[in-house]
N, C-alpha and C. Protein backbone atom coordinates (compact mmCIF):
# COMPACT_ATOMS: atom_id res chain seq x y z
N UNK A 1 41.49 -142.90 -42.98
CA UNK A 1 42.19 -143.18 -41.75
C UNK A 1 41.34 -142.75 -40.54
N UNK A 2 40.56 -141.43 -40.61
CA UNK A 2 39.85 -141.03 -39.48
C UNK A 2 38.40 -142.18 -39.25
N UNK A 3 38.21 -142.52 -40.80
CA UNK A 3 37.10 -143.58 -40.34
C UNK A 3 37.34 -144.53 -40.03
N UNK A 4 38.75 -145.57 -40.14
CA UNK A 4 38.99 -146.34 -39.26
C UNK A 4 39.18 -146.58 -37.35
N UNK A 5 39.87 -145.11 -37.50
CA UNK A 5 39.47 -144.81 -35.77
C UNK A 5 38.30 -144.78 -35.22
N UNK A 6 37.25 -144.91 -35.92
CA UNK A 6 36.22 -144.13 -35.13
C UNK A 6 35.63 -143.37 -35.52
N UNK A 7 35.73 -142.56 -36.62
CA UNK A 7 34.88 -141.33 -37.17
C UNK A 7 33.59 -141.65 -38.09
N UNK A 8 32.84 -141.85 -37.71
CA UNK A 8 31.49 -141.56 -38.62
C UNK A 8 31.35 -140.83 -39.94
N UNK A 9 30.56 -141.39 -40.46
CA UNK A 9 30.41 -140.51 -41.92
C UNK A 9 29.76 -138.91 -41.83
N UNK A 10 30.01 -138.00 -42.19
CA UNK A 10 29.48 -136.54 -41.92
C UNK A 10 29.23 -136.39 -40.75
N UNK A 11 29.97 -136.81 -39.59
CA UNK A 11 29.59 -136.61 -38.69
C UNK A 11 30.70 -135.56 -37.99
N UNK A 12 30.96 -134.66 -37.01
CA UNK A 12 32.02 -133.91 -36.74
C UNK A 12 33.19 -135.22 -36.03
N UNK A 13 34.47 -134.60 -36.08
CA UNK A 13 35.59 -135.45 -35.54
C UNK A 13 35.49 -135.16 -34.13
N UNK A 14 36.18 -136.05 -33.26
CA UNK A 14 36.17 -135.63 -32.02
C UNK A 14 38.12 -135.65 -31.65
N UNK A 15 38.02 -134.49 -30.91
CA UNK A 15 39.56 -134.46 -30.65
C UNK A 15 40.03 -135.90 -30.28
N UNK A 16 39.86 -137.09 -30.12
CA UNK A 16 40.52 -138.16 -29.16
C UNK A 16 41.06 -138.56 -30.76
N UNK A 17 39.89 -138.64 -31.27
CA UNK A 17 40.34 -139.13 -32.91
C UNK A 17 40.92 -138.66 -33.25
N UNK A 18 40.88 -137.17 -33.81
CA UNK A 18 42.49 -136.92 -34.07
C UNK A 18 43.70 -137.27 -33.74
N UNK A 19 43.89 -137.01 -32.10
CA UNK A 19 45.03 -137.50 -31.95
C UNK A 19 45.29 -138.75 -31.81
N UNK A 20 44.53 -139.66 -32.18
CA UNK A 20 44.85 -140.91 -32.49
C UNK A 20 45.75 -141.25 -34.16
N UNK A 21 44.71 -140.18 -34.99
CA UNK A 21 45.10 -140.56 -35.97
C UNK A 21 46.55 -140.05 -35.97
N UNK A 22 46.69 -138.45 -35.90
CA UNK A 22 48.10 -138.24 -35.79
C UNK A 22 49.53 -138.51 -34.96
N UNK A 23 48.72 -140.02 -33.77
CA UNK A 23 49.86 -140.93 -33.57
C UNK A 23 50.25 -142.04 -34.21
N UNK A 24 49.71 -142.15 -35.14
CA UNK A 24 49.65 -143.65 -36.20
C UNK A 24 50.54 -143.01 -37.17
N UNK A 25 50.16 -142.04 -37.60
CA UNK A 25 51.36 -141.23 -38.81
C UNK A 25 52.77 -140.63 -38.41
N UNK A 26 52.94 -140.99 -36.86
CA UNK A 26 54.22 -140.90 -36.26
C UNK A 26 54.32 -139.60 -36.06
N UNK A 27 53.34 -138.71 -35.71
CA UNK A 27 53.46 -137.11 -35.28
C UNK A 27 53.18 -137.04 -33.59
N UNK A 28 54.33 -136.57 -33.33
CA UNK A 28 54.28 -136.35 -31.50
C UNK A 28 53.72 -134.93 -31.13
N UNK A 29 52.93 -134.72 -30.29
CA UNK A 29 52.76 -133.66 -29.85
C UNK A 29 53.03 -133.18 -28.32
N UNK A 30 53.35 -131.94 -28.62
CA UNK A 30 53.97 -131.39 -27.21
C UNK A 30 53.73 -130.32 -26.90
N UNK A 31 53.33 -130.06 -25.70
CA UNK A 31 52.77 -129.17 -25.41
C UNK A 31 53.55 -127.73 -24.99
N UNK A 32 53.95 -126.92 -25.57
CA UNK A 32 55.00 -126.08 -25.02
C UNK A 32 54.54 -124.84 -24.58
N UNK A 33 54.93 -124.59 -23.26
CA UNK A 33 54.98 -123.25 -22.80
C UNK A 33 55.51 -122.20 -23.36
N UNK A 34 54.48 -121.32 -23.91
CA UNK A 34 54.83 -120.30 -25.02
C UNK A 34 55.12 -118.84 -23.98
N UNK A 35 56.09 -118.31 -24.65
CA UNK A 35 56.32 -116.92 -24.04
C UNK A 35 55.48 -115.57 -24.20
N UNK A 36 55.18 -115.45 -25.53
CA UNK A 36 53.82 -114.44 -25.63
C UNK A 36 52.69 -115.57 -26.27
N UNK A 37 51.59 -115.46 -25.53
CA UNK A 37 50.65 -116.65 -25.95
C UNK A 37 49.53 -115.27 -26.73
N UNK A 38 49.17 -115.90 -28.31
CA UNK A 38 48.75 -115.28 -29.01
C UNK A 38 47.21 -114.76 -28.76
N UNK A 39 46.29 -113.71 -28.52
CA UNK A 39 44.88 -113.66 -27.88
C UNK A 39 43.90 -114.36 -29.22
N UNK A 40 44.94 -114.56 -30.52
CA UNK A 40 43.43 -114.23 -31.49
C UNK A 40 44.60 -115.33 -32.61
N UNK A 41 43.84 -115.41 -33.68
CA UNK A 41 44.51 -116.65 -34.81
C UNK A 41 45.30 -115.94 -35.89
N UNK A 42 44.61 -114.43 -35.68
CA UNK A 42 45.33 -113.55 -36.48
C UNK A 42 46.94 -113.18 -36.12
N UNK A 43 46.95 -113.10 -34.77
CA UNK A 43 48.33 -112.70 -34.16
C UNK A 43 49.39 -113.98 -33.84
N UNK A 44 48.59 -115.25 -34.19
CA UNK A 44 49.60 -116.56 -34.38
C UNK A 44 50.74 -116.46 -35.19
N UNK A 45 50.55 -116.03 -36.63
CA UNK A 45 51.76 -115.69 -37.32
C UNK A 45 52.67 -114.78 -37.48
N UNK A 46 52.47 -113.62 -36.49
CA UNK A 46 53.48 -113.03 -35.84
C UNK A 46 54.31 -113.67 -34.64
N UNK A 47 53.14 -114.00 -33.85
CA UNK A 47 53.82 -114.32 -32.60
C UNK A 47 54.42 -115.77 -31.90
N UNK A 48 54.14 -116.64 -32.95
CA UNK A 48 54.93 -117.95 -32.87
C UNK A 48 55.70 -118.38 -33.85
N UNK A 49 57.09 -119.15 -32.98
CA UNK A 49 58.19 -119.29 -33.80
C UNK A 49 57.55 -119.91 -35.49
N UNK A 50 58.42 -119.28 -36.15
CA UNK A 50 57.89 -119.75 -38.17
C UNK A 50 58.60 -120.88 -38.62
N UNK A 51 59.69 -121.52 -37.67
CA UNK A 51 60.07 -122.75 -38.47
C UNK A 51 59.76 -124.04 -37.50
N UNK A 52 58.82 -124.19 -36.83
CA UNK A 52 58.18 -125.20 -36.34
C UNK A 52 56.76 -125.46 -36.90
N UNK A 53 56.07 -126.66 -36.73
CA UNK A 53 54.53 -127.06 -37.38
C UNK A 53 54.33 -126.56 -35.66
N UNK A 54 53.13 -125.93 -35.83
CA UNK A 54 52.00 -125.78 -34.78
C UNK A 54 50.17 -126.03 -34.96
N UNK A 55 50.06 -127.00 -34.08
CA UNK A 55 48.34 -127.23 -34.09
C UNK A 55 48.15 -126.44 -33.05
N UNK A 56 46.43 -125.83 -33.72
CA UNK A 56 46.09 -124.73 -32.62
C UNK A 56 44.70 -124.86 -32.36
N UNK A 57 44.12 -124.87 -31.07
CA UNK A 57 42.88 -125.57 -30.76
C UNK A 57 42.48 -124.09 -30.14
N UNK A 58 40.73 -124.05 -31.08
CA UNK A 58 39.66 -122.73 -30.86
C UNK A 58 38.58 -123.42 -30.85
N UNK A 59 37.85 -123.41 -30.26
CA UNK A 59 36.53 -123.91 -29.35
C UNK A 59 36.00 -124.28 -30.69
N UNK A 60 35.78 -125.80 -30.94
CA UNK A 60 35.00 -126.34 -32.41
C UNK A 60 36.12 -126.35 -33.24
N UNK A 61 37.45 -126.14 -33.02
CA UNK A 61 38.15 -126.44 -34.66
C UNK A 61 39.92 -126.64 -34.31
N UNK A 62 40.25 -127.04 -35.17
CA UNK A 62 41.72 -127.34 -35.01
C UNK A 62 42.44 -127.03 -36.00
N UNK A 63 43.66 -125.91 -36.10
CA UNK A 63 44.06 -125.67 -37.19
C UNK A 63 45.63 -125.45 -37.29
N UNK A 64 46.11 -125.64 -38.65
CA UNK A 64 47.58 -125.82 -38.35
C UNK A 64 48.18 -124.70 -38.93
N UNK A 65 49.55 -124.93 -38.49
CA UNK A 65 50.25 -123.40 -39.04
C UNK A 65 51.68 -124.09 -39.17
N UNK A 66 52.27 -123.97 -40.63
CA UNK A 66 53.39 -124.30 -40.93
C UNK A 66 54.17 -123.26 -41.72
N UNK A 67 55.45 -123.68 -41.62
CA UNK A 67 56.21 -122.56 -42.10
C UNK A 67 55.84 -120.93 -41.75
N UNK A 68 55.36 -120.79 -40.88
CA UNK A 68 54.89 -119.46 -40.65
C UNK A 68 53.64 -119.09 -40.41
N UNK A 69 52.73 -119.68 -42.12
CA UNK A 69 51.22 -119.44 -42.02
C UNK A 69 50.10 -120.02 -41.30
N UNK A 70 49.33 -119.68 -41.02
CA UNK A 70 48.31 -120.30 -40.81
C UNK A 70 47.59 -121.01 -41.91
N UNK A 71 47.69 -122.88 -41.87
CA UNK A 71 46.97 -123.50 -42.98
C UNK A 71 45.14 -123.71 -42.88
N UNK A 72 44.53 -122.91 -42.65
CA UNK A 72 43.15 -122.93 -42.49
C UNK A 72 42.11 -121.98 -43.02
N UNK A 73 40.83 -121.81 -43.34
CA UNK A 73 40.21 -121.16 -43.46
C UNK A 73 40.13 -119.47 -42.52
N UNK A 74 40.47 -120.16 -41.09
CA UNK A 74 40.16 -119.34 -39.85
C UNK A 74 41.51 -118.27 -40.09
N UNK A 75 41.98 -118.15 -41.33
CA UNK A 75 43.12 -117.30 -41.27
C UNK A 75 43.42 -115.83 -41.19
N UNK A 76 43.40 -115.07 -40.48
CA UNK A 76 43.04 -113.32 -40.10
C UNK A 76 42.05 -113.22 -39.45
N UNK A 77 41.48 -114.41 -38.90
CA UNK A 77 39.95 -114.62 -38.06
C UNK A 77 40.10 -114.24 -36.77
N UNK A 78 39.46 -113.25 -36.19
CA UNK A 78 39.39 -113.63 -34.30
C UNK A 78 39.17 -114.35 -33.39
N UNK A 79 39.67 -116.06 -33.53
CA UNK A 79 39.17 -117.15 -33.42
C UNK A 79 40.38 -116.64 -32.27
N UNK A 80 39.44 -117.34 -30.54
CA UNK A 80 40.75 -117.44 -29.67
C UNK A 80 40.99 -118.96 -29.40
N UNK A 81 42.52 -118.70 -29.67
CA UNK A 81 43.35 -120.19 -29.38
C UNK A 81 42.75 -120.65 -27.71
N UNK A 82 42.37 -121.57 -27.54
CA UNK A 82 42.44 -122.79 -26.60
C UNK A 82 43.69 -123.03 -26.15
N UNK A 83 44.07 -123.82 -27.44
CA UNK A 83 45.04 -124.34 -26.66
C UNK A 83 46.43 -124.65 -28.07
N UNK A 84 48.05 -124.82 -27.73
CA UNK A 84 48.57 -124.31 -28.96
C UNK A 84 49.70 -125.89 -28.49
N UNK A 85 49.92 -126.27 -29.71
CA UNK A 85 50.67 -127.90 -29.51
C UNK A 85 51.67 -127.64 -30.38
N UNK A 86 52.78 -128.02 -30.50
CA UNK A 86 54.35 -128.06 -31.51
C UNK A 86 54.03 -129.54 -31.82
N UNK A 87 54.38 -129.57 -33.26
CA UNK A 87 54.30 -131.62 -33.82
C UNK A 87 55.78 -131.76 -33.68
N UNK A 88 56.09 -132.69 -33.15
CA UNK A 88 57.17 -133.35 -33.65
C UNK A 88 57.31 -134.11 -34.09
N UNK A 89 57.80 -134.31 -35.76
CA UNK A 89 57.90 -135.68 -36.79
C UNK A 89 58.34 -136.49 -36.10
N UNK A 90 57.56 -138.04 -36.00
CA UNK A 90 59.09 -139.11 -35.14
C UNK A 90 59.21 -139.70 -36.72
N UNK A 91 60.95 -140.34 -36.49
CA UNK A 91 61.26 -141.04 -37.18
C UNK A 91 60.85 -142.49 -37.30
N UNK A 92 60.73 -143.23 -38.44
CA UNK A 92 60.57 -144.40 -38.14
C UNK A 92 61.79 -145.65 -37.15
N UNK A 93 62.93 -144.48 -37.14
CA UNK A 93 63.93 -145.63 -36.15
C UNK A 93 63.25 -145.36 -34.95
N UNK A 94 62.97 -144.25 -34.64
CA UNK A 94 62.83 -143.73 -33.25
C UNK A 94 61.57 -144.41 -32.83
N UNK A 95 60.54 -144.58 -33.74
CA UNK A 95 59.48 -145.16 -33.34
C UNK A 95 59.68 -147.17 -33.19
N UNK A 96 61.32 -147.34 -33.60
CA UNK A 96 61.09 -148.60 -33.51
C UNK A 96 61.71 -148.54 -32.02
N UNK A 97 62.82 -148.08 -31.36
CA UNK A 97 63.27 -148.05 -30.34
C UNK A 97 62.12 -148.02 -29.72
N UNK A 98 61.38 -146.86 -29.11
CA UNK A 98 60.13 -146.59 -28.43
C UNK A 98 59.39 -147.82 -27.86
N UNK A 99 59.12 -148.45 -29.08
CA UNK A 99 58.55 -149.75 -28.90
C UNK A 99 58.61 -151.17 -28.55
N UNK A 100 60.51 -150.67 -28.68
CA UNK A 100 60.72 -151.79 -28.31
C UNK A 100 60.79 -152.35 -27.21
């Protein structure tokens, strides 16, 4: 799917691509104003809500955190968040309204 957008073979992704791809699979993102914003990747799973998906952007990487954990390598890492996004699943009705 990423090489249909646009992605090259071994080549790094570029954020546009991503979020391209993860608007085709019907994932919304939103940007929410967080109340304690976490300094490090380690303090993400304390400090953001545990029953939402969160993507979390650190200079070179993008990583997700569901149900609580952090799903990435960078996990207990001192990686500082950029920037921190909530997914919201759309439905396929919702995506037909939208469009229509």
């Amino acid at each position: 799917m990423f090489e249909a957008c646009g992605r090259r073979h071994r080549c790094r992704t570029k954020h546009a691509t991503t979020w391209e791809v993860l608007r085709l699979l019907g994932v919304r993102l939103e940007h929410q104003p967080i109340w304690r914003n976490p300094k490090t990747v380690r303090r993400c799973e304390t400090e953001l809500c545990s029953d939402k998906v969160w993507l979390i952007r650190t200079s070179g990487h993008l990583l997700a955190m569901v149900n609580g954990k952090v799903e990435c390598w960078t996990k207990g890492r001192l990686h500082r968040p950029i920037g921190i996004l909530e997914c919201v699943f759309v439905t396929n009705r919702a995506r037909k309204i939208r469009n229509a």
